[in-house]
C-alpha atoms as a PDB file:
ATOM      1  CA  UNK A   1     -32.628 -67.141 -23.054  1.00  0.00           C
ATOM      2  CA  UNK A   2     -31.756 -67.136 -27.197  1.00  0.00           C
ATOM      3  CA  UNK A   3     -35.007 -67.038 -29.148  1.00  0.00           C
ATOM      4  CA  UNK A   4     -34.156 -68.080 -32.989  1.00  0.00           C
ATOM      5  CA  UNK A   5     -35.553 -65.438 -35.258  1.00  0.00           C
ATOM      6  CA  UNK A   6     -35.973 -67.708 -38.080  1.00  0.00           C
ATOM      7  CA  UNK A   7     -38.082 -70.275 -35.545  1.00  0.00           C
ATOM      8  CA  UNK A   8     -40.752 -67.576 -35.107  1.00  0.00           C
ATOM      9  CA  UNK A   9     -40.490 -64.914 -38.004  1.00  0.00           C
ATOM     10  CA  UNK A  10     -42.899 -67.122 -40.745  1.00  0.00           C
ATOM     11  CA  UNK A  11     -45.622 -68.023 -38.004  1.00  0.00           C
ATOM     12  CA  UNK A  12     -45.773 -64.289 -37.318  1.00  0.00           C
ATOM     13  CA  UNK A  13     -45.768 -63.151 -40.616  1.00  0.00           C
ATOM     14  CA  UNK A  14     -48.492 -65.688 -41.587  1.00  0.00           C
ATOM     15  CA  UNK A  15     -50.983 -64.694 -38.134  1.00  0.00           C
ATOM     16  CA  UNK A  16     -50.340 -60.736 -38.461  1.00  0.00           C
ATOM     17  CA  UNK A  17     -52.108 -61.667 -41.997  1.00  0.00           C
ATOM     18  CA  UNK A  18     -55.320 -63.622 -40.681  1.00  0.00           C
ATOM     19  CA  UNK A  19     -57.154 -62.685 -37.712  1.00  0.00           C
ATOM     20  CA  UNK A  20     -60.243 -62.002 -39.039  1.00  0.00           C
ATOM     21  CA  UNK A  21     -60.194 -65.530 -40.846  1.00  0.00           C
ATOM     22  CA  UNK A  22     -58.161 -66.904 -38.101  1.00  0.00           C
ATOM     23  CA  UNK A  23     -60.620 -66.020 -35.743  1.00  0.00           C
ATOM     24  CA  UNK A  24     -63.953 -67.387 -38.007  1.00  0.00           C
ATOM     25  CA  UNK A  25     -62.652 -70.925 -36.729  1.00  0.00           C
ATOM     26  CA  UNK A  26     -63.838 -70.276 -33.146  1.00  0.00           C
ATOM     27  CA  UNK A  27     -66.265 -67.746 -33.580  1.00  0.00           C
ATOM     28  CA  UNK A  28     -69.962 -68.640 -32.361  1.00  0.00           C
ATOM     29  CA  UNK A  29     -71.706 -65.372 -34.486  1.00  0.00           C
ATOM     30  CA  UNK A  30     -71.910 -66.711 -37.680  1.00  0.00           C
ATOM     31  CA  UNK A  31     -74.155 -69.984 -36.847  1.00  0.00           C
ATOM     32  CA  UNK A  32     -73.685 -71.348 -40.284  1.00  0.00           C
ATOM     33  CA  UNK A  33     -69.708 -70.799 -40.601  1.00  0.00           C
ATOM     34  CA  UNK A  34     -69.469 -72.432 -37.238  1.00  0.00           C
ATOM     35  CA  UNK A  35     -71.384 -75.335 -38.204  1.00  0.00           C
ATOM     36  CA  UNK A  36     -69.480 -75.911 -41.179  1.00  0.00           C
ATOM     37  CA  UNK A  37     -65.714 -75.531 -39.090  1.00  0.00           C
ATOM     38  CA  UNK A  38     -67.048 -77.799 -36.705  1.00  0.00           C
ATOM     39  CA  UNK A  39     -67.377 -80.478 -39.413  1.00  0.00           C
ATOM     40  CA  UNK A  40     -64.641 -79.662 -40.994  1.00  0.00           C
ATOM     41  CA  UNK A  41     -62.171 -78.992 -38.264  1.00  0.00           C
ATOM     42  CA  UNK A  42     -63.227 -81.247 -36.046  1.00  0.00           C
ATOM     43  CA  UNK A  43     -60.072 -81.368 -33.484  1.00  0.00           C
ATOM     44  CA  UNK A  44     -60.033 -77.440 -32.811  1.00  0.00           C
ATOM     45  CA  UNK A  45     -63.468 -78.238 -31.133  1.00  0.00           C
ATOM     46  CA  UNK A  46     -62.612 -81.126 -29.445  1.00  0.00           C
ATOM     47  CA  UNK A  47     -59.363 -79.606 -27.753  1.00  0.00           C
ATOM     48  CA  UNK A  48     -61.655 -76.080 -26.751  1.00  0.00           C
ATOM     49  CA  UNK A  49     -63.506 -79.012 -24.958  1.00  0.00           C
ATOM     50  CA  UNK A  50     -60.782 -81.065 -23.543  1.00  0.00           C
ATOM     51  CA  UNK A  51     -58.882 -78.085 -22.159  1.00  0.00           C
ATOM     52  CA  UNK A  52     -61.717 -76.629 -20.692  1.00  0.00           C
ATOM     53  CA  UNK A  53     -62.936 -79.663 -19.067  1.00  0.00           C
ATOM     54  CA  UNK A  54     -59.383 -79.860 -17.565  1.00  0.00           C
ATOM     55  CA  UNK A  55     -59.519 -76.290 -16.435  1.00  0.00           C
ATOM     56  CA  UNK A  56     -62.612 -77.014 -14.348  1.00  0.00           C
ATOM     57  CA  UNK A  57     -64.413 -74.248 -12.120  1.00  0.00           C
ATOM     58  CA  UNK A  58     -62.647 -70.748 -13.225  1.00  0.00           C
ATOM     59  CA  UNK A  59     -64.216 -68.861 -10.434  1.00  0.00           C
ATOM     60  CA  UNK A  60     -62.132 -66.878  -8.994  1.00  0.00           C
ATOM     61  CA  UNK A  61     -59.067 -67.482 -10.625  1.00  0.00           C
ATOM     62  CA  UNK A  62     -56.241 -66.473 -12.664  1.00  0.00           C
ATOM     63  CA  UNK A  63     -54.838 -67.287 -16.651  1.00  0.00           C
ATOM     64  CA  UNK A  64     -52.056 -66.837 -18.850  1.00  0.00           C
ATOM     65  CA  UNK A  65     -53.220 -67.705 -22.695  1.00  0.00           C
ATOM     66  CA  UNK A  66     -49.827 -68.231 -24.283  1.00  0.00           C
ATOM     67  CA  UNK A  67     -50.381 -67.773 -28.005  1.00  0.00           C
ATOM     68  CA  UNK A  68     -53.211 -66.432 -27.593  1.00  0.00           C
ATOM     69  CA  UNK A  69     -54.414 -65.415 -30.921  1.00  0.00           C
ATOM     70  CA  UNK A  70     -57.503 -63.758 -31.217  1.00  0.00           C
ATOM     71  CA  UNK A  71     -58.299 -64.227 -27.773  1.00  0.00           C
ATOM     72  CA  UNK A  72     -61.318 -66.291 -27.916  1.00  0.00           C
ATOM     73  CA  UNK A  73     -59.915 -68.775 -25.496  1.00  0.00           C
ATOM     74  CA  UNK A  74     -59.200 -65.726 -23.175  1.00  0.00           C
ATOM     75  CA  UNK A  75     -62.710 -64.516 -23.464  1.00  0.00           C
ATOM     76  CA  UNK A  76     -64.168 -67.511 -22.819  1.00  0.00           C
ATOM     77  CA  UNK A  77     -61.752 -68.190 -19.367  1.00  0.00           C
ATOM     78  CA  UNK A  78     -63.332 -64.550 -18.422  1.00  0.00           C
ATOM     79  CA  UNK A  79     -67.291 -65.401 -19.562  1.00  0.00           C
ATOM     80  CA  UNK A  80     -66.605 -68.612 -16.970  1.00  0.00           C
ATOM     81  CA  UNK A  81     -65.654 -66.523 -13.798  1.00  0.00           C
ATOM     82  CA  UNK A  82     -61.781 -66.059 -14.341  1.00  0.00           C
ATOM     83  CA  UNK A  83     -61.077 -62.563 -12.319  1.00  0.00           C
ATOM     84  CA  UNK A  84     -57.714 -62.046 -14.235  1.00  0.00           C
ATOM     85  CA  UNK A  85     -56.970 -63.531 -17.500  1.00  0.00           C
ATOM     86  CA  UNK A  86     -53.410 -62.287 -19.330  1.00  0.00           C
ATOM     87  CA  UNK A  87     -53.105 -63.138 -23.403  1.00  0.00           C
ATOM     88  CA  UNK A  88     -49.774 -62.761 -24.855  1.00  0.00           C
ATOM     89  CA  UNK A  89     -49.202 -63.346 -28.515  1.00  0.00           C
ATOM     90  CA  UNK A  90     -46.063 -62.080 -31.199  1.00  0.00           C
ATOM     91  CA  UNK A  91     -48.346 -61.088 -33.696  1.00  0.00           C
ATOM     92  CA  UNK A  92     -49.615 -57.390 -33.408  1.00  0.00           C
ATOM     93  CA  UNK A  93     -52.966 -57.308 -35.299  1.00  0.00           C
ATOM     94  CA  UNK A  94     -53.774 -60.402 -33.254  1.00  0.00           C
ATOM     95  CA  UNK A  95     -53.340 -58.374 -30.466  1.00  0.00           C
ATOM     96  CA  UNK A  96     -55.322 -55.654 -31.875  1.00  0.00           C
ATOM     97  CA  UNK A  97     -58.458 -57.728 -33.041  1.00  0.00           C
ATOM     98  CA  UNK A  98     -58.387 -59.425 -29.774  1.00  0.00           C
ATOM     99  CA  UNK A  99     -59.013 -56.485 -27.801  1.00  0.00           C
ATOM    100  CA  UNK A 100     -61.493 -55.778 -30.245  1.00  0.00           C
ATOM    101  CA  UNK A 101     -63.628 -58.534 -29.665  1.00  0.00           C
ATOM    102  CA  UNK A 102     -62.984 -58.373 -25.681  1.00  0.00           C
ATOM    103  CA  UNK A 103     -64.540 -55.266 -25.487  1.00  0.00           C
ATOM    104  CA  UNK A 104     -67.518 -56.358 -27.733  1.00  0.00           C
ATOM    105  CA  UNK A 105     -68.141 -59.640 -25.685  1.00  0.00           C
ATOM    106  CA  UNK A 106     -67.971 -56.842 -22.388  1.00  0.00           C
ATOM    107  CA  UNK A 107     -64.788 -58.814 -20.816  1.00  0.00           C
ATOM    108  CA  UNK A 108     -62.283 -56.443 -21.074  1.00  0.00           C
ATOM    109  CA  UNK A 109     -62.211 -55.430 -17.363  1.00  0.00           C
ATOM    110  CA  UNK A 110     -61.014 -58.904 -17.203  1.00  0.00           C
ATOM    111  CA  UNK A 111     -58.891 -59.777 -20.291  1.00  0.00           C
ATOM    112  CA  UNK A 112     -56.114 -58.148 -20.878  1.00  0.00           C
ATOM    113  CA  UNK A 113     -53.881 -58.796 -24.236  1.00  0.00           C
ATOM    114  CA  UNK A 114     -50.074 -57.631 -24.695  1.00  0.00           C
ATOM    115  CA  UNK A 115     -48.072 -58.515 -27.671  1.00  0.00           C
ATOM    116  CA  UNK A 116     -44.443 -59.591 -26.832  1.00  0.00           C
ATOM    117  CA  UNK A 117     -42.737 -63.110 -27.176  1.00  0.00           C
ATOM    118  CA  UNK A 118     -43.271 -64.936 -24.360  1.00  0.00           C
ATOM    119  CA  UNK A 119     -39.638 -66.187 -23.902  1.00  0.00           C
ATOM    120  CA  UNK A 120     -38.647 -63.058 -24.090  1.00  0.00           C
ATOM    121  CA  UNK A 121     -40.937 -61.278 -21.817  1.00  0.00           C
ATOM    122  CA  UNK A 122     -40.445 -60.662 -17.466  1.00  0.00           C
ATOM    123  CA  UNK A 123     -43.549 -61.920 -15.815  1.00  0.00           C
ATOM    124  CA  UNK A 124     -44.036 -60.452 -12.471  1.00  0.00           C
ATOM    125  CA  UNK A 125     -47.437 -62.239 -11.477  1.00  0.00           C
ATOM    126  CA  UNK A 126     -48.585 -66.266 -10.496  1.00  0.00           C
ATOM    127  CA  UNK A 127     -51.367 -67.662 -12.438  1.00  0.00           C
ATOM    128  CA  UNK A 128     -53.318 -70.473 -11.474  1.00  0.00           C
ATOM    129  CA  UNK A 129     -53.497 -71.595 -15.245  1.00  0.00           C
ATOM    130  CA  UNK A 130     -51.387 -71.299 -18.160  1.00  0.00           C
ATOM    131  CA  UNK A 131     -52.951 -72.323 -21.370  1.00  0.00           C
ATOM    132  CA  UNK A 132     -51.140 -72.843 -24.886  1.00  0.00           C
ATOM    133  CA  UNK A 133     -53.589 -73.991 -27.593  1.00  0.00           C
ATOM    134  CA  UNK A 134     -52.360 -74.199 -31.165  1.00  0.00           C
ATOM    135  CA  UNK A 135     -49.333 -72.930 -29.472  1.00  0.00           C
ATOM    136  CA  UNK A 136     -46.723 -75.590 -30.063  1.00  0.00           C
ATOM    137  CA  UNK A 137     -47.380 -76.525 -33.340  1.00  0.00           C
ATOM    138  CA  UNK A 138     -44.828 -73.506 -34.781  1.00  0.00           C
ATOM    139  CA  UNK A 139     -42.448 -74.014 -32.101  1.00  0.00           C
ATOM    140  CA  UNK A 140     -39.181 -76.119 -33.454  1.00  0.00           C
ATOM    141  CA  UNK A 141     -37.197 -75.858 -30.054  1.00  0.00           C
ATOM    142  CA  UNK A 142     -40.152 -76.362 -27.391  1.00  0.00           C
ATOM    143  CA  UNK A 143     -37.884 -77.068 -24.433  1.00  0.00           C
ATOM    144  CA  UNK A 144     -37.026 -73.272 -23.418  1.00  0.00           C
ATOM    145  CA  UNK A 145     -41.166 -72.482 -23.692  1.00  0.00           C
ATOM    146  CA  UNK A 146     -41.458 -76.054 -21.301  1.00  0.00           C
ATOM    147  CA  UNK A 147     -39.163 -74.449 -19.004  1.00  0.00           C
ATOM    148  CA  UNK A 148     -40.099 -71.059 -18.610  1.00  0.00           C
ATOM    149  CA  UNK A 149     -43.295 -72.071 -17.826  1.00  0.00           C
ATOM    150  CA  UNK A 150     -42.427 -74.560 -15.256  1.00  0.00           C
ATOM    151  CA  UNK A 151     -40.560 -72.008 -13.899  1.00  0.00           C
ATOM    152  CA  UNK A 152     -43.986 -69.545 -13.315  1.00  0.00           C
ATOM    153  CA  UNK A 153     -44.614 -72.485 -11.806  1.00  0.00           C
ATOM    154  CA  UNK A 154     -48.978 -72.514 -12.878  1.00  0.00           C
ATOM    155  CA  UNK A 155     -51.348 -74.225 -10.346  1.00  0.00           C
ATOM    156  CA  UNK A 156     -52.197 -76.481 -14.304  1.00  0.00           C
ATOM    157  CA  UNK A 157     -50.729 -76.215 -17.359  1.00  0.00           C
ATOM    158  CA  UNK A 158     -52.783 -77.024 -20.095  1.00  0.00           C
ATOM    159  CA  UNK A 159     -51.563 -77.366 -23.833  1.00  0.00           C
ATOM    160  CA  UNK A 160     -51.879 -78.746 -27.381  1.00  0.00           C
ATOM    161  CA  UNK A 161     -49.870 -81.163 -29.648  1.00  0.00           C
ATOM    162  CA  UNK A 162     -50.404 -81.983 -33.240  1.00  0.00           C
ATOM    163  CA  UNK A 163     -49.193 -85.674 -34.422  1.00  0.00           C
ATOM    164  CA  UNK A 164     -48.076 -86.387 -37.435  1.00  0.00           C
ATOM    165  CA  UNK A 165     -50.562 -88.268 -39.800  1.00  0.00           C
ATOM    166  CA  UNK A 166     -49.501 -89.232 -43.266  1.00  0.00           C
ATOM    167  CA  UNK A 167     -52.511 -87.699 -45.001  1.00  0.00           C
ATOM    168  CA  UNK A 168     -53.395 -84.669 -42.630  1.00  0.00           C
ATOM    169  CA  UNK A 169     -49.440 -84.082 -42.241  1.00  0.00           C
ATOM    170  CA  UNK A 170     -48.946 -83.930 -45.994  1.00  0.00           C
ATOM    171  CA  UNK A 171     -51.900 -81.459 -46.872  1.00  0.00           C
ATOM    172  CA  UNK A 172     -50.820 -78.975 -43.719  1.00  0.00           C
ATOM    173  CA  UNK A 173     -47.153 -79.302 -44.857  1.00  0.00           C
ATOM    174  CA  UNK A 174     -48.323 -78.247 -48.050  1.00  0.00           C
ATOM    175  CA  UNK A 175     -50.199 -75.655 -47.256  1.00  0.00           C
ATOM    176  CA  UNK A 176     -48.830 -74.363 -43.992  1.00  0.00           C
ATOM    177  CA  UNK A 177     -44.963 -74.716 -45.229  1.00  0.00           C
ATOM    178  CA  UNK A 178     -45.127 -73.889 -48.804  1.00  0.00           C
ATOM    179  CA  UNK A 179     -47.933 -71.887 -49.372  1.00  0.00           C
ATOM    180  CA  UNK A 180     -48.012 -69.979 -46.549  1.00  0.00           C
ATOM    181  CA  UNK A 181     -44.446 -69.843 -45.378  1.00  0.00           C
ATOM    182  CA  UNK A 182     -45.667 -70.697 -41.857  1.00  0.00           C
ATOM    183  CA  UNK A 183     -43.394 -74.163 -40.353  1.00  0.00           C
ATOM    184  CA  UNK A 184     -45.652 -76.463 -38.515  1.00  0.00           C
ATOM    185  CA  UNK A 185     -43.911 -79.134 -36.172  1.00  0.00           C
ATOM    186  CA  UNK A 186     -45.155 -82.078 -34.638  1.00  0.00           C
ATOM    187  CA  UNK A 187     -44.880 -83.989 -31.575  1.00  0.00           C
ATOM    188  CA  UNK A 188     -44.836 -87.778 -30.794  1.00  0.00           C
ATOM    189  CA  UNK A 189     -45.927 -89.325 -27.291  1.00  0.00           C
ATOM    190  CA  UNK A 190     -42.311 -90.073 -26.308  1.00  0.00           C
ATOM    191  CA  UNK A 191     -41.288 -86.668 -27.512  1.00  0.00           C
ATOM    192  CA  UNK A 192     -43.840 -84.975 -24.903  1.00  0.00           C
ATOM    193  CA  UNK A 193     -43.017 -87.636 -22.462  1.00  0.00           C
ATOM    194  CA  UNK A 194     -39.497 -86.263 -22.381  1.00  0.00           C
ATOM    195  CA  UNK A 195     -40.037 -82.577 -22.846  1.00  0.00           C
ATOM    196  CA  UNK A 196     -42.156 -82.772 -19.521  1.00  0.00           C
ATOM    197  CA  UNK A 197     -40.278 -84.758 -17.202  1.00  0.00           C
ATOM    198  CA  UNK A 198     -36.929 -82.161 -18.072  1.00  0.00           C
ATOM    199  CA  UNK A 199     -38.734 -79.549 -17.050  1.00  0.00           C
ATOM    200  CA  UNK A 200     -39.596 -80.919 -13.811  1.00  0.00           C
ATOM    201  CA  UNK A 201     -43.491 -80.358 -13.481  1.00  0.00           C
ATOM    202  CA  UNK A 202     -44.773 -82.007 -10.481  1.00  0.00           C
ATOM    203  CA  UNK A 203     -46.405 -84.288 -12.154  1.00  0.00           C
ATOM    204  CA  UNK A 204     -48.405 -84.434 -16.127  1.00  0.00           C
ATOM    205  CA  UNK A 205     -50.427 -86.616 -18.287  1.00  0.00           C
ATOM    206  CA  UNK A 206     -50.893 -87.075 -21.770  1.00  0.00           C
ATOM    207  CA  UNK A 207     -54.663 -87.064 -22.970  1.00  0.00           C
ATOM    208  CA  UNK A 208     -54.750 -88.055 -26.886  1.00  0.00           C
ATOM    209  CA  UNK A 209     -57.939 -86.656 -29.054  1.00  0.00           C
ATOM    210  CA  UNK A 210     -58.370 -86.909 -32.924  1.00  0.00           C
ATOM    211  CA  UNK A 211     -55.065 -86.180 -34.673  1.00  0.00           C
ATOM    212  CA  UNK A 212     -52.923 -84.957 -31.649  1.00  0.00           C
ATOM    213  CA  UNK A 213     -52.173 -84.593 -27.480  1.00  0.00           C
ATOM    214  CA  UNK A 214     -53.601 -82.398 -24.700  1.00  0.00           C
ATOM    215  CA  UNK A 215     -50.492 -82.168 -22.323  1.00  0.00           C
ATOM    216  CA  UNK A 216     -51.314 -81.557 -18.811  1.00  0.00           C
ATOM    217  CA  UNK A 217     -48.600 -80.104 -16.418  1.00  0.00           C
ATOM    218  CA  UNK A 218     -49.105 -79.925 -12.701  1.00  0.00           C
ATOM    219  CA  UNK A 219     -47.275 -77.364 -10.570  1.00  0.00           C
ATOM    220  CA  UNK A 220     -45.560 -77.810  -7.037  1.00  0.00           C
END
């Protein structure tokens, strides 16, 4: 399976860059900083909630965090019973500060983080949910990442979509795009609508919140 090297090389560039700040989004130490990302980024909260909400009762089982970032999604799948929880991400000081933080939050028995690209990379293991959060918006060809994991065939697949709002488009395309030299795609409802039924999940839904999609993927 090709992977384009252009598709992926600015998003890596870009998140190799920012973990630390990357990770102050989601971060619950700094009351006051969380407060104020709450307010003002209002749909990273409300898709932690959504997806978690979907995940239901982690007891027991396993997770793949595609994208994973600085793992706090990862971390959090472990502090809510998870026994095995597997973060992949392309960006190598990602990795590094999300091991970091795994050990610090004492779920690194359970967490573990390896930096590869995940079309690229041989999974030898069934998980009973695969996760992509903030995945999908610097993907430009998602239909090889919908099929791959259809393939690992998850018990749930859980992901997000940003849509394209005039205003909120504009300002990331700015500052994503030109600034940053990081693409960001979008993703309408028919768009998803397709990309899920050709790669064959059992059966999905579409769940919309603030200025995107949840997408939720049921395996055989």
């Amino acid at each position: 399976m090709k992977v384009k090297s252009e598709e992926i090389n600015g998003a890596k560039r870009y998140f190799d860059r920012v973990p630390r700040q990357w990770d102050a989004f989601y971060s619950h130490e700094n009351r006051l900083m969380y407060l104020v990302n709450n307010f003002l980024r209002k749909g990273l909260y409300q898709r932690c909630q959504l997806a978690f909400q979907t995940c239901g009762d982690l007891t027991g089982k396993s997770v793949l965090d595609i994208g994973c970032g600085t793992g706090r999604y990862s971390i959090e799948c472990a502090k809510r019973g998870a026994k095995r929880v597997l973060g992949i991400d392309f960006a190598p000081h990602m990795i590094e500060f999300s091991q970091g933080i795994s050990k610090q939050m004492n779920t690194d028995q359970t967490c573990e983080f390896i930096c590869d690209n995940f079309l690229t990379h041989s999974f030898n293991e069934h998980f009973d949910i695969t996760l992509a959060m903030g995945f999908f918006d610097y993907i430009e060809t998602p239909a090889p990442v919908f099929d791959k994991i259809a393939q690992l065939n998850p018990g749930i697949f859980i992901a997000s979509f940003p849509r394209f709002t005039p205003f909120w488009g504009l300002q990331r395309k700015i500052r994503y795009r030109w600034f940053k030299k990081c693409p960001i795609y979008y993703y309408s409802e028919d768009r998803l609508n397709q990309l899920f039924k050709q790669a064959s999940f059992a059966a999905f839904k579409l769940v919309p919140y603030g200025r995107g999609f949840i997408g939720i993927g049921y395996g055989e």
